[in-house]
C-alpha atoms as a PDB file:
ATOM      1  CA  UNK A   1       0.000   0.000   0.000  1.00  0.00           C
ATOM      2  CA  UNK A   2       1.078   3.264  -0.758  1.00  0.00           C
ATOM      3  CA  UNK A   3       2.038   5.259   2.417  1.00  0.00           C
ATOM      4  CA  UNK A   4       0.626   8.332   0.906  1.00  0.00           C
ATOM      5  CA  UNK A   5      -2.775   7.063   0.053  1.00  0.00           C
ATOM      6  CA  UNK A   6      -5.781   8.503   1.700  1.00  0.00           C
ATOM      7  CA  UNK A   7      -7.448   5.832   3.397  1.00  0.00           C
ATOM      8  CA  UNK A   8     -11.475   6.146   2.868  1.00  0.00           C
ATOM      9  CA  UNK A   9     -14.582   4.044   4.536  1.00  0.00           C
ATOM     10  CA  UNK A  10     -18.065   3.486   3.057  1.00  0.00           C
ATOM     11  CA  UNK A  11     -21.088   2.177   4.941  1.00  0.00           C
ATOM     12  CA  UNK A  12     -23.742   0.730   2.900  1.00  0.00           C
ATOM     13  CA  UNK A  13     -27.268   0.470   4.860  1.00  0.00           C
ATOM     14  CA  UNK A  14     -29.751  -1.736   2.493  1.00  0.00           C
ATOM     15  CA  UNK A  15     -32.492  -3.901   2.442  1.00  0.00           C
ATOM     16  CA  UNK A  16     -30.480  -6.561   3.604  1.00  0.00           C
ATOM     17  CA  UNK A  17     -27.678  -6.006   5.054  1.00  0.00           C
ATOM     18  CA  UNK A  18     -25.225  -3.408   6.465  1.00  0.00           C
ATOM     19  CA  UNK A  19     -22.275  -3.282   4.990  1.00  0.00           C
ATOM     20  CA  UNK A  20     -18.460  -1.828   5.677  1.00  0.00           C
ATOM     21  CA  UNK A  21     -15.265  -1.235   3.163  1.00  0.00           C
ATOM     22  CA  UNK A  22     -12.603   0.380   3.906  1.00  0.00           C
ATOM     23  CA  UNK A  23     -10.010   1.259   1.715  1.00  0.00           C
ATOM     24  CA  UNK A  24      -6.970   3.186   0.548  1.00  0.00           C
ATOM     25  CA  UNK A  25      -7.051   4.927  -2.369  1.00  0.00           C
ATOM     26  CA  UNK A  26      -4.437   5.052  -4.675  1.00  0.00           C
ATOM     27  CA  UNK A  27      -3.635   6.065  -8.797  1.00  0.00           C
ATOM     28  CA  UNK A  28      -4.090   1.518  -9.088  1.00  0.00           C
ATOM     29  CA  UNK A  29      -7.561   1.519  -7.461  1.00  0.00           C
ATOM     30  CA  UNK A  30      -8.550   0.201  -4.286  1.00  0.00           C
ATOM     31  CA  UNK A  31      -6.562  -1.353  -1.609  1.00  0.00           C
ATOM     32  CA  UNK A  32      -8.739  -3.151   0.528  1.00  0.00           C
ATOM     33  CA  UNK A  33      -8.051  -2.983   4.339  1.00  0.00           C
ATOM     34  CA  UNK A  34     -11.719  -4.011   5.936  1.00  0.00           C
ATOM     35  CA  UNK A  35     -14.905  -5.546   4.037  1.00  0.00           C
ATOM     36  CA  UNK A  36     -17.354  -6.749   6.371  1.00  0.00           C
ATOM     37  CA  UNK A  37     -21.494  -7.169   6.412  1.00  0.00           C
ATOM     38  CA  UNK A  38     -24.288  -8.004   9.131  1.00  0.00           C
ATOM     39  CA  UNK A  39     -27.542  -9.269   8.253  1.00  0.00           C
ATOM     40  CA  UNK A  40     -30.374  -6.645   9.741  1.00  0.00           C
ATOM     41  CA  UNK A  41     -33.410  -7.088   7.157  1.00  0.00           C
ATOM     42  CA  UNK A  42     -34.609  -3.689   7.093  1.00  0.00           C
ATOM     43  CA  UNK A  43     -36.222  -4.030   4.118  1.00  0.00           C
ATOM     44  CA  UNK A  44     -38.544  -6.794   5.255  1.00  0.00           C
ATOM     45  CA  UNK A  45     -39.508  -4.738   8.291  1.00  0.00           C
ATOM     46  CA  UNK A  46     -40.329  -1.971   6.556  1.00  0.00           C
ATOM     47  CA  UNK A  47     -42.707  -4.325   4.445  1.00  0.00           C
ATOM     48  CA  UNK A  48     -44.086  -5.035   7.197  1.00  0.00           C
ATOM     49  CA  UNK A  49     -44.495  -1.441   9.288  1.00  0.00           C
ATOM     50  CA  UNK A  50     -44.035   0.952   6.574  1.00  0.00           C
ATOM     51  CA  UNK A  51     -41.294   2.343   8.708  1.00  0.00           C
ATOM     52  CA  UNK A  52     -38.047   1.610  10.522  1.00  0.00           C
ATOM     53  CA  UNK A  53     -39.006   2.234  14.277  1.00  0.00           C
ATOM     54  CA  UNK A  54     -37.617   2.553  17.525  1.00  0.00           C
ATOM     55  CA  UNK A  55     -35.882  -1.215  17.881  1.00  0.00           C
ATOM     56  CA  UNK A  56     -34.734  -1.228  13.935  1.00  0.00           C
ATOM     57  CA  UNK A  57     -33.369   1.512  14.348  1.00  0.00           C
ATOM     58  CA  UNK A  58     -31.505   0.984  17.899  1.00  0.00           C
ATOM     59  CA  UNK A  59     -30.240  -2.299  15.869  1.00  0.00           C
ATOM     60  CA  UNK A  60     -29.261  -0.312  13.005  1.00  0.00           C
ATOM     61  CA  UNK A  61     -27.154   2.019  15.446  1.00  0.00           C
ATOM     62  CA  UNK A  62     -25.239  -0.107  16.959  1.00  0.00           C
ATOM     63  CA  UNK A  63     -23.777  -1.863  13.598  1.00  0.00           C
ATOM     64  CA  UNK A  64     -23.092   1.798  11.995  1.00  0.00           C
ATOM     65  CA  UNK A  65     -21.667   3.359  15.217  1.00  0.00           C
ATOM     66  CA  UNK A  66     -19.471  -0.039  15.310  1.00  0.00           C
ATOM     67  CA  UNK A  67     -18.753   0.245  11.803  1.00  0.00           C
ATOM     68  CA  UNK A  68     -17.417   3.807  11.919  1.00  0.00           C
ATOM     69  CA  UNK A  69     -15.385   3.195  15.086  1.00  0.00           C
ATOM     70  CA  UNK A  70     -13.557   0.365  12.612  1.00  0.00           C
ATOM     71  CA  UNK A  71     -13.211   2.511   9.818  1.00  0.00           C
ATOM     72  CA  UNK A  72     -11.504   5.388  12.653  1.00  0.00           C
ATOM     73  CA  UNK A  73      -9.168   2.804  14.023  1.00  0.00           C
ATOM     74  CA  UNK A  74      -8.036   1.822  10.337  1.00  0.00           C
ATOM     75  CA  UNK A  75      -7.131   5.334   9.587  1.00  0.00           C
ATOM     76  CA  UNK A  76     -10.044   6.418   7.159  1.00  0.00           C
ATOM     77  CA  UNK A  77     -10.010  10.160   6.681  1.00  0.00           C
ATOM     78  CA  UNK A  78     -13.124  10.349   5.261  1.00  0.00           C
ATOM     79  CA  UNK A  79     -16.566   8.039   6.100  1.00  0.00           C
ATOM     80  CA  UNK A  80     -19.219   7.433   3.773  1.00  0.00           C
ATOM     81  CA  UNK A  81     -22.675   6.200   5.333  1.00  0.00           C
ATOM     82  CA  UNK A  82     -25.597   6.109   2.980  1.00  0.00           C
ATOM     83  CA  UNK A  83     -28.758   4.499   3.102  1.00  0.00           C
ATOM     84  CA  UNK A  84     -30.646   3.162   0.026  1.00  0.00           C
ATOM     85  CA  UNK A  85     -33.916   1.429  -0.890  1.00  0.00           C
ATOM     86  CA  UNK A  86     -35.357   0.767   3.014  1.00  0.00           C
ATOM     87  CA  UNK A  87     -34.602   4.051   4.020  1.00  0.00           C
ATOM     88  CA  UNK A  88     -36.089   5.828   1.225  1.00  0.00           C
ATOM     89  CA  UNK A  89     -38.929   4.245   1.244  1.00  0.00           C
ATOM     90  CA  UNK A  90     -39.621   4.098   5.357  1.00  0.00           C
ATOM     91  CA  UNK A  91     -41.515   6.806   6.443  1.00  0.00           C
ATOM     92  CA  UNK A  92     -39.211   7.694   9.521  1.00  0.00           C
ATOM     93  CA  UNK A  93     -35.882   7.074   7.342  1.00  0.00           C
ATOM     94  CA  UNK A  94     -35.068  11.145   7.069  1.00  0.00           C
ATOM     95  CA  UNK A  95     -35.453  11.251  10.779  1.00  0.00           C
ATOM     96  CA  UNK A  96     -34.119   7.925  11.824  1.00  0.00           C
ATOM     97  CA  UNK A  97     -31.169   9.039   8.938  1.00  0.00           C
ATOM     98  CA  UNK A  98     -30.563  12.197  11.275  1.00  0.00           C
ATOM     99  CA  UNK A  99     -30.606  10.750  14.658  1.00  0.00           C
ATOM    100  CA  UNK A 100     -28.008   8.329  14.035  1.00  0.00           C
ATOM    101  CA  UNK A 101     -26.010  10.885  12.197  1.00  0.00           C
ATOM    102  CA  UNK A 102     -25.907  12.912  15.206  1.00  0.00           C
ATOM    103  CA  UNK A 103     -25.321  10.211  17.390  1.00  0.00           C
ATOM    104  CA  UNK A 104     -22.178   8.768  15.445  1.00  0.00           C
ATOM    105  CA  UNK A 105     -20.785  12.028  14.326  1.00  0.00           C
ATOM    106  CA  UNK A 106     -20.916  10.927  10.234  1.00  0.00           C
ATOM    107  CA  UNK A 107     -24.072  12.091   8.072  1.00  0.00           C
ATOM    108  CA  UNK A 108     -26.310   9.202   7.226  1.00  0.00           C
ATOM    109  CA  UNK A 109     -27.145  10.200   3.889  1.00  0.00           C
ATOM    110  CA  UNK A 110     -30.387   9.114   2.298  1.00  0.00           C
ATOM    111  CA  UNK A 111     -29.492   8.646  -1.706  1.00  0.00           C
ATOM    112  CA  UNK A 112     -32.230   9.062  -4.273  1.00  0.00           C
ATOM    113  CA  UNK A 113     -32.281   6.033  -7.126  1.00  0.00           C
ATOM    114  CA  UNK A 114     -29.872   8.049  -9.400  1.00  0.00           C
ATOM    115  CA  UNK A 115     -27.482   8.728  -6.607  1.00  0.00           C
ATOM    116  CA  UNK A 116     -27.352   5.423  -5.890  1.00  0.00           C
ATOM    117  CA  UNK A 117     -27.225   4.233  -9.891  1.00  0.00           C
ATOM    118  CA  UNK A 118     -23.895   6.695  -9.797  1.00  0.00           C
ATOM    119  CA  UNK A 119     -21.793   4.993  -6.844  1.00  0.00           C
ATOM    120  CA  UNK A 120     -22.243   1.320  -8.393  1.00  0.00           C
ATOM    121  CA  UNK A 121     -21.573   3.090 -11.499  1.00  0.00           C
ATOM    122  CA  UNK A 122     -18.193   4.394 -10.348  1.00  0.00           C
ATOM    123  CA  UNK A 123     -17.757   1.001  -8.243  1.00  0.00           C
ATOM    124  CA  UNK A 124     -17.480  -1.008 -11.819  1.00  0.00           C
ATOM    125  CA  UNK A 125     -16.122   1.079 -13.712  1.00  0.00           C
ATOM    126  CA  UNK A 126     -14.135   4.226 -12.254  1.00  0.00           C
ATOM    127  CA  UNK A 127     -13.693   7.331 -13.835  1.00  0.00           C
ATOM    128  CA  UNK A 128     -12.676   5.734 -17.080  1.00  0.00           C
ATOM    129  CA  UNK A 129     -13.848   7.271 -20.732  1.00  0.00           C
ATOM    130  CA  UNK A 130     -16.977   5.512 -22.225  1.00  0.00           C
ATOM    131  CA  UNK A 131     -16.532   3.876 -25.258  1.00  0.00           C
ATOM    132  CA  UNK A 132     -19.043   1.307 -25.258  1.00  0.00           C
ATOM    133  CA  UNK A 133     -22.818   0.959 -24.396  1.00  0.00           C
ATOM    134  CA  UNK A 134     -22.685  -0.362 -20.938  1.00  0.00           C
ATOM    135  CA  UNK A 135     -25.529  -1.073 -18.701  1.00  0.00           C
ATOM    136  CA  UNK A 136     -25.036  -1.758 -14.874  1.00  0.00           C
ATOM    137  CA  UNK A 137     -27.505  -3.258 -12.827  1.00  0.00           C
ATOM    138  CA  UNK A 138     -27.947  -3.941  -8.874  1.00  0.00           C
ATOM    139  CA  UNK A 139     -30.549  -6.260  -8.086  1.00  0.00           C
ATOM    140  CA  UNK A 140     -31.246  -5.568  -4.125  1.00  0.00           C
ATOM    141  CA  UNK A 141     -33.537  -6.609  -1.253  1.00  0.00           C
ATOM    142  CA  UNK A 142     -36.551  -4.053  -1.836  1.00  0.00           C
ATOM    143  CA  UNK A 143     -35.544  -2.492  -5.130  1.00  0.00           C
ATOM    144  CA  UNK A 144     -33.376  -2.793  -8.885  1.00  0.00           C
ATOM    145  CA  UNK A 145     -30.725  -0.135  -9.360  1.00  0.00           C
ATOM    146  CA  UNK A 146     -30.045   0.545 -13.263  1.00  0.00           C
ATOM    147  CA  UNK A 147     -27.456   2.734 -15.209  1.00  0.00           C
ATOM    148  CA  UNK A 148     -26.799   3.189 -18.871  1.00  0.00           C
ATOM    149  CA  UNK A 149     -23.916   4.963 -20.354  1.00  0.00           C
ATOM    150  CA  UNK A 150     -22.315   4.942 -23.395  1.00  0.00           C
ATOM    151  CA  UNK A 151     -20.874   7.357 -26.043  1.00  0.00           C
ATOM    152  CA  UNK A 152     -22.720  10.116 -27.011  1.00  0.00           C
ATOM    153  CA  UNK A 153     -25.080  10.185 -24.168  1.00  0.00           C
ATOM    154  CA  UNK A 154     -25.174  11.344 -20.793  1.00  0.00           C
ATOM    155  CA  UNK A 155     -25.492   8.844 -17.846  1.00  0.00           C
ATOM    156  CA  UNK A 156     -28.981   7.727 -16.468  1.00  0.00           C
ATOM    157  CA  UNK A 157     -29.456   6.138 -13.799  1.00  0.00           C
ATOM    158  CA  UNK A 158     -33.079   5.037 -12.643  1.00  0.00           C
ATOM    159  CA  UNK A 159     -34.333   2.546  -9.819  1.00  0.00           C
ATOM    160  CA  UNK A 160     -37.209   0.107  -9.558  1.00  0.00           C
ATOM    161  CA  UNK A 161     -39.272  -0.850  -7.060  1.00  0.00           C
ATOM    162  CA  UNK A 162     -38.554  -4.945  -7.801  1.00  0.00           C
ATOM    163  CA  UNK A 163     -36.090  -6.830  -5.509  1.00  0.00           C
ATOM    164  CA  UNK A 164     -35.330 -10.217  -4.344  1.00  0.00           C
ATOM    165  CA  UNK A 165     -37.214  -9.818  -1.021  1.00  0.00           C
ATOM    166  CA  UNK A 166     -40.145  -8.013  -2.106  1.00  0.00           C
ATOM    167  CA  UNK A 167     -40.738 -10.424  -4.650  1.00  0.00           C
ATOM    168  CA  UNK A 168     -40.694 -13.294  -2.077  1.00  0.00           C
ATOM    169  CA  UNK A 169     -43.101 -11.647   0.522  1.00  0.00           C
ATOM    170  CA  UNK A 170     -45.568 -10.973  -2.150  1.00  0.00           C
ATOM    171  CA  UNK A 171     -45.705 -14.986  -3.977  1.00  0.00           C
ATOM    172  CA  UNK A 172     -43.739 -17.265  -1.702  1.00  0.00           C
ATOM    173  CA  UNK A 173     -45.566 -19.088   0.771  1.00  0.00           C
ATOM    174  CA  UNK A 174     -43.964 -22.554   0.940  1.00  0.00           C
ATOM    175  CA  UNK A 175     -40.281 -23.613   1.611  1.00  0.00           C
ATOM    176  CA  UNK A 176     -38.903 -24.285  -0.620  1.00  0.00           C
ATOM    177  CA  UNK A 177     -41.401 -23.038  -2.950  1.00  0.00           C
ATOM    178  CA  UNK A 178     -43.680 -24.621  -4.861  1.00  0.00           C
ATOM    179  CA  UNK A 179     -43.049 -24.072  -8.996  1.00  0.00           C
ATOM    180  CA  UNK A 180     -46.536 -22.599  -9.075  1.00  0.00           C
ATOM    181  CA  UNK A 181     -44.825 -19.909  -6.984  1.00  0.00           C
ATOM    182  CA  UNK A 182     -41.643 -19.808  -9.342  1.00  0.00           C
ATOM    183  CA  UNK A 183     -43.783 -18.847 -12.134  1.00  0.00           C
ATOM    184  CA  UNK A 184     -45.892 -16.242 -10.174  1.00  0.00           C
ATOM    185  CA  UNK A 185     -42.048 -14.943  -9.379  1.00  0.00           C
ATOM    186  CA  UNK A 186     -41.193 -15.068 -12.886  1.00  0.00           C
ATOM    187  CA  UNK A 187     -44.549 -13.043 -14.347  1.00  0.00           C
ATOM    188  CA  UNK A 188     -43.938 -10.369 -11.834  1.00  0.00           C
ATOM    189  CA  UNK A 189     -40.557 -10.077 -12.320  1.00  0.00           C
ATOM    190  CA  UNK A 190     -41.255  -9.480 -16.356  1.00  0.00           C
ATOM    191  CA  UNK A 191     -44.212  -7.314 -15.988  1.00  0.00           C
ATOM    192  CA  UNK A 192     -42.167  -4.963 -13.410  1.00  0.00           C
ATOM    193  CA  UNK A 193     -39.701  -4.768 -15.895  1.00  0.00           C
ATOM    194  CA  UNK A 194     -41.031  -3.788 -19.188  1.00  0.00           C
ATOM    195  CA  UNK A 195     -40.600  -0.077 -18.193  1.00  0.00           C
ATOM    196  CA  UNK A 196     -36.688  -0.419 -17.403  1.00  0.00           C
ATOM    197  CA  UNK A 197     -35.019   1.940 -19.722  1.00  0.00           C
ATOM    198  CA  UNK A 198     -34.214   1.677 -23.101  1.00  0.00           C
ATOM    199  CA  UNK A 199     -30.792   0.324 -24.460  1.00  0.00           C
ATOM    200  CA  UNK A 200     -28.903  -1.800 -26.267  1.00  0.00           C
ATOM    201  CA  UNK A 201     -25.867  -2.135 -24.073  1.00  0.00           C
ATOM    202  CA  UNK A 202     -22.766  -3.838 -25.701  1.00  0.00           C
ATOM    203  CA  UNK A 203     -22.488  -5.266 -22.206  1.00  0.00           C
ATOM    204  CA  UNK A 204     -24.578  -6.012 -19.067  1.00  0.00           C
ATOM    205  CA  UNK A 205     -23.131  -6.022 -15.943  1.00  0.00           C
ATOM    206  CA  UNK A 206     -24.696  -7.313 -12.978  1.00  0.00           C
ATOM    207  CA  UNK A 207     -23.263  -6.302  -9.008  1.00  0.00           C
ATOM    208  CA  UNK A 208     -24.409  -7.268  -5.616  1.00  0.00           C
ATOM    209  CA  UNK A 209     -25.564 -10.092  -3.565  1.00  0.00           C
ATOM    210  CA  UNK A 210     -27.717 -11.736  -5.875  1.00  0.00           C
ATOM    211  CA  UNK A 211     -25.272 -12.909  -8.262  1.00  0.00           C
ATOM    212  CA  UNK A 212     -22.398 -13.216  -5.827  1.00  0.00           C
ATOM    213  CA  UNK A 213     -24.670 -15.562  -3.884  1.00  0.00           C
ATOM    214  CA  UNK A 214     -25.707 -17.224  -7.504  1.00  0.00           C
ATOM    215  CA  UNK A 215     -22.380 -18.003  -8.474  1.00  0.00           C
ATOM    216  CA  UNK A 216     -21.574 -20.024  -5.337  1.00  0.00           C
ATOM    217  CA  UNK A 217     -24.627 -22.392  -6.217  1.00  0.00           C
ATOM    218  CA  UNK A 218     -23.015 -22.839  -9.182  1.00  0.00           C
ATOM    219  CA  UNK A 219     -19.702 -23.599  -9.577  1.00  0.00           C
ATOM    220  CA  UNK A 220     -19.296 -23.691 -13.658  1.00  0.00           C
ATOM    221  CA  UNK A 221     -20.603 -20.455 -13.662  1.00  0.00           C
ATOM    222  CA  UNK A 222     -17.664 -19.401 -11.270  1.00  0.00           C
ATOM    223  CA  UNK A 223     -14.629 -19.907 -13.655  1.00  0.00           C
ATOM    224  CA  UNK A 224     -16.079 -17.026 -16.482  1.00  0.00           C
ATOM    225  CA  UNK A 225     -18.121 -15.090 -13.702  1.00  0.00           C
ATOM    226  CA  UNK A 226     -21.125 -14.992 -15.888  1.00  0.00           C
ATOM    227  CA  UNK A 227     -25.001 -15.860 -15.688  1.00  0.00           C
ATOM    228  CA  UNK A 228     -26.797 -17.170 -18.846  1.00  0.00           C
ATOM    229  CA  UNK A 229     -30.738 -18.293 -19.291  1.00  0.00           C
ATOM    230  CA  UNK A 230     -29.418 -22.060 -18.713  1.00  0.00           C
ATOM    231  CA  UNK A 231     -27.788 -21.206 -15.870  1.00  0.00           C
ATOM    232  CA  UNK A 232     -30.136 -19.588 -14.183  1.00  0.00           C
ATOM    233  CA  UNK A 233     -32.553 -22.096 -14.593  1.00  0.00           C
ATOM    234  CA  UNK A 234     -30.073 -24.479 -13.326  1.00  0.00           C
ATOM    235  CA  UNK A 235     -29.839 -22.370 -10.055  1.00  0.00           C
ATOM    236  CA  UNK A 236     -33.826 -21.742  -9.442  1.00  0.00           C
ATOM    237  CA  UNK A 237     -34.143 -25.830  -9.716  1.00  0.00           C
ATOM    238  CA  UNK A 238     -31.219 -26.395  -7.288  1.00  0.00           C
ATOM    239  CA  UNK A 239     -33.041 -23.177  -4.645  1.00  0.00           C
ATOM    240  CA  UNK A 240     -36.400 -24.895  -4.919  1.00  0.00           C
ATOM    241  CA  UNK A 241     -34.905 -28.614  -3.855  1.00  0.00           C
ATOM    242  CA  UNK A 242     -34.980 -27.913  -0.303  1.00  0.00           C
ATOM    243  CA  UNK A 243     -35.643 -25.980   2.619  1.00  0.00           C
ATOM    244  CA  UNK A 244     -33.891 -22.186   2.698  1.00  0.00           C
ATOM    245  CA  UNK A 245     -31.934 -23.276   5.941  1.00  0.00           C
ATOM    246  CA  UNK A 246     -30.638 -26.508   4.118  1.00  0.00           C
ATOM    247  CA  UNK A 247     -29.622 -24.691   0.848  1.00  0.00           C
ATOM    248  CA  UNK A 248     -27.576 -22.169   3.202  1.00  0.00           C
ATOM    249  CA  UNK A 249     -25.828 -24.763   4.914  1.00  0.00           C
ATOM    250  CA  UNK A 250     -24.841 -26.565   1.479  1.00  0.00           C
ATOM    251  CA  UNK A 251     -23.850 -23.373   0.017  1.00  0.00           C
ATOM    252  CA  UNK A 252     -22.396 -21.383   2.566  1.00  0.00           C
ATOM    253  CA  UNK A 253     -24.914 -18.572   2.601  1.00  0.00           C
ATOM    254  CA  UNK A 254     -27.371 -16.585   5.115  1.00  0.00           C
ATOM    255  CA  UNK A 255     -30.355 -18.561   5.119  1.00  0.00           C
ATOM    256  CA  UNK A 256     -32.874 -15.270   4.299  1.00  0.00           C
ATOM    257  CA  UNK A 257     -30.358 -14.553   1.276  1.00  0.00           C
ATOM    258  CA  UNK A 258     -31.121 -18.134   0.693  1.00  0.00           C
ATOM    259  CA  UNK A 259     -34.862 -18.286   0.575  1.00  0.00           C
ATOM    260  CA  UNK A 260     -34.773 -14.754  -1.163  1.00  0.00           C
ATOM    261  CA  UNK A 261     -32.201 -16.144  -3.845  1.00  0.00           C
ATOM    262  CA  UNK A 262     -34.978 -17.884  -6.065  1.00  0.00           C
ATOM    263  CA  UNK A 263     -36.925 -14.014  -6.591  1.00  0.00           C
ATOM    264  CA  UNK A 264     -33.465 -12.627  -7.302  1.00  0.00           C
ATOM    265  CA  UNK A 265     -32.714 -15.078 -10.040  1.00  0.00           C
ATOM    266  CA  UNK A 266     -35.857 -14.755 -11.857  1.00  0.00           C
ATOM    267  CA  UNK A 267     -35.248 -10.530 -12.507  1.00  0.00           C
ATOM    268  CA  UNK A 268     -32.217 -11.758 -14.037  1.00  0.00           C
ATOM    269  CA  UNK A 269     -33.683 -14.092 -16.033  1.00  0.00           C
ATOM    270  CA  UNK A 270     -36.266 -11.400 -16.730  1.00  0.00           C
ATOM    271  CA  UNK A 271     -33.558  -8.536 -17.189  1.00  0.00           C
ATOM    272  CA  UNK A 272     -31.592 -11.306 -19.839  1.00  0.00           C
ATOM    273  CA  UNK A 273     -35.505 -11.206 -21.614  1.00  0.00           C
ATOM    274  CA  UNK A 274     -36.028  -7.195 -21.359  1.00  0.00           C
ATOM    275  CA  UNK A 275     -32.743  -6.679 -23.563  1.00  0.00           C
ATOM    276  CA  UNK A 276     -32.896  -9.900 -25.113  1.00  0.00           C
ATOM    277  CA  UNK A 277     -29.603 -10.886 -24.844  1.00  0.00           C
ATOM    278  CA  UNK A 278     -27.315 -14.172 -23.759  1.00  0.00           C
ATOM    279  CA  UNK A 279     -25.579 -13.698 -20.655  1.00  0.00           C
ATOM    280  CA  UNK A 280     -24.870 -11.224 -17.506  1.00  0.00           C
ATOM    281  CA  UNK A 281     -21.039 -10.373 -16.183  1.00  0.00           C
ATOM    282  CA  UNK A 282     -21.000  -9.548 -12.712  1.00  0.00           C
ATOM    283  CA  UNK A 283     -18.846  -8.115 -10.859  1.00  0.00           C
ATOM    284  CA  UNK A 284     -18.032  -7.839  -7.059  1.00  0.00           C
ATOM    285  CA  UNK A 285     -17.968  -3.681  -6.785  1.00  0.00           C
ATOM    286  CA  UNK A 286     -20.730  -1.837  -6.012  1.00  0.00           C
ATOM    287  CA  UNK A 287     -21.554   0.813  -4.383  1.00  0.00           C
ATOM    288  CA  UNK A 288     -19.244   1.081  -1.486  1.00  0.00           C
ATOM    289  CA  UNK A 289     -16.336   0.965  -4.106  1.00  0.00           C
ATOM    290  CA  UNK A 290     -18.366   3.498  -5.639  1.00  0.00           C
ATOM    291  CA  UNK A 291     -18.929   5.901  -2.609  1.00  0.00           C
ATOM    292  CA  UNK A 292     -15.228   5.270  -1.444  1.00  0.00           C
ATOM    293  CA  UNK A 293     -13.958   6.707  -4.998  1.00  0.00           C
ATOM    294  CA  UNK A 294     -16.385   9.678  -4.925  1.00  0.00           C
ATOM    295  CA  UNK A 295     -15.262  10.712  -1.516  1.00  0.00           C
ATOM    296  CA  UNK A 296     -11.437  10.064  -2.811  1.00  0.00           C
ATOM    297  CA  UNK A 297     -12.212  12.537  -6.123  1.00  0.00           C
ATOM    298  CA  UNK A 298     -15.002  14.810  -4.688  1.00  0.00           C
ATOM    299  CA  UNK A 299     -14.067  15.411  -0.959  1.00  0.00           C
ATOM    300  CA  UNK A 300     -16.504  16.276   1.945  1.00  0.00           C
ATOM    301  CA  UNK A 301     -18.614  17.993  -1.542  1.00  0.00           C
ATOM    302  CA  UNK A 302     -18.758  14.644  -3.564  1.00  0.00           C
ATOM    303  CA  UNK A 303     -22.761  14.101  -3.664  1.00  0.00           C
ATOM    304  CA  UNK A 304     -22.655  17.168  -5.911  1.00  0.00           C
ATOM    305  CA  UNK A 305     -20.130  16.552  -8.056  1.00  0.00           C
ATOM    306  CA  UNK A 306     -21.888  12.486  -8.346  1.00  0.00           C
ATOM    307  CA  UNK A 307     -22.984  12.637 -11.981  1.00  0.00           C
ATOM    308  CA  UNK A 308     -19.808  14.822 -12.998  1.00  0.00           C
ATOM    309  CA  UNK A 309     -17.260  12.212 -11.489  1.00  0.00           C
ATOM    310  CA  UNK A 310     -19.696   9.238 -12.785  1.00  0.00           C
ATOM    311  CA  UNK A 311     -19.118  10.543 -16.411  1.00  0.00           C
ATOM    312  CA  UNK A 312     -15.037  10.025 -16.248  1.00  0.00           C
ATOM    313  CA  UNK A 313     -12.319  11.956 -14.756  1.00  0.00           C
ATOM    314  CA  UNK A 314      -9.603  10.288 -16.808  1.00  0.00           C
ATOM    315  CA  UNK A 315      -8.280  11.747 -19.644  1.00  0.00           C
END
């Protein structure tokens, strides 16, 4: 590591999980000195409430006030902490956002869809020219992050309402579920997806848990890193074998990632139909790389300069 590179955090509150990277930044990329995640399922309770609440959000606390004291001790000089599809959508999240802010000393910031499109922009692909038609997608908990850029036009970034875990708590019933349930899955994931945005992307690129968590269920699909319509079949008949807590254990997973897995494979298959093309690369940035390089480029100012710095800095 360079001596001389500022050292940066990013903590990633979603549906999910709660997540932590810290990193030092350098003219080579990232150097990664901390990456760590603990399951909280915000999203589901905000299904459930419409809100956070008092013991979410004491829960949430204590992992982001533990998470910046880690980032502190490894040196970061500056801390990221932004909240995405649970908090948006929770009717408390602006004030649960500025309580814990206060309490830990780091804003919480609350990023709208194209903010958050940006950062997992930047994660995959940093500050580099664009010479091809790319399209970058983030299939999440409560919601589906998507960005297009390309030559000749301007970056847009829009998000979706359709994730793995809302997809479950609306069709899935049984465990493992039923393939009357798999197709219910698989209509709703197409119909929320005709109105994703127009392109045809010489490249589809596909980040977060969902297709981390599919490539360890399938090991062929680990040497290339990529997700076809075979495979993914492959994957929802392997997820609908057994019980969530079983398919955990064999695959070394959370076991709500697990049962939430099956939903999350079937917008892929459905995002494979919307552009009709053959496969998905994925890739394990996101948004934390994302937020960590923004911070790095745009200082203490960098959620203004977002869509500036997601359009390329390098010459």
């Amino acid at each position: 590591m360079n001596a001389a590179a500022p050292i940066c955090a990013a903590i990633d509150v979603g549906s999910n999980s709660v997540h932590l990277l810290v990193a030092a930044v350098d003219d080579d990329g990232l150097d990664v000195l901390a990456d760590e995640s603990v399951f909280l399922g915000l999203g589901a309770v905000v299904d459930r409430t419409g809100q956070i609440g008092s013991r979410a959000c004491r829960r949430l606390l204590v992992a982001v006030h533990r998470y910046v004291d880690r980032a502190r001790m490894l040196g970061a000089r500056f801390i990221v902490c932004a909240g995405t599809e649970p908090m948006r959508r929770a009717i408390d999240g602006p004030a649960v956002a500025a309580v814990i802010g206060r309490l830990i000393g780091v804003p919480l910031h609350v990023l709208a869809h194209e903010e958050e499109g940006y950062l997992t922009l930047l994660g995959v692909d940093p500050g580099s020219e664009r010479h091809r038609q790319v399209l970058v997608i983030d299939v999440g908990g409560g919601s589906t992050e998507f960005v297009v850029v390309g030559p000749g036009r301007s970056v847009h970034a829009v998000g979706f309402q359709v994730g793995g875990a809302r997809l479950t708590s609306r069709h899935i019933s049984g465990d493992p579920p039923t393939m009357a349930e798999i197709a219910a899955l698989r209509h709703a994931a197409r119909e929320a997806l005709e109105a994703a945005p127009e392109a045809q992307p010489d490249a589809v690129i596909v980040v977060g848990g969902t297709a981390s968590n599919l490539l360890r269920v399938l090991p062929e699909a680990q040497l290339d890193r990529t997700l076809t319509p075979a495979r993914l079949a492959k994957a929802i008949e392997l997820l609908v074998r057994e019980p969530a807590d079983a398919t955990a254990e064999r695959f070394g997973m959370n076991p709500i990632r697990a049962r939430v897995l099956p939903a999350g494979a079937t917008i892929l298959e459905a995002i494979l139909a919307r552009y009709q093309i053959g496969r998905l690369e994925t890739r394990e940035a996101s948004i934390r790389e994302g937020a960590i390089l923004a911070v790095a480029h745009g200082g203490e100012a960098w959620r203004t300069e977002l869509a500036s710095l997601a359009a390329g800095w390098q010459p």
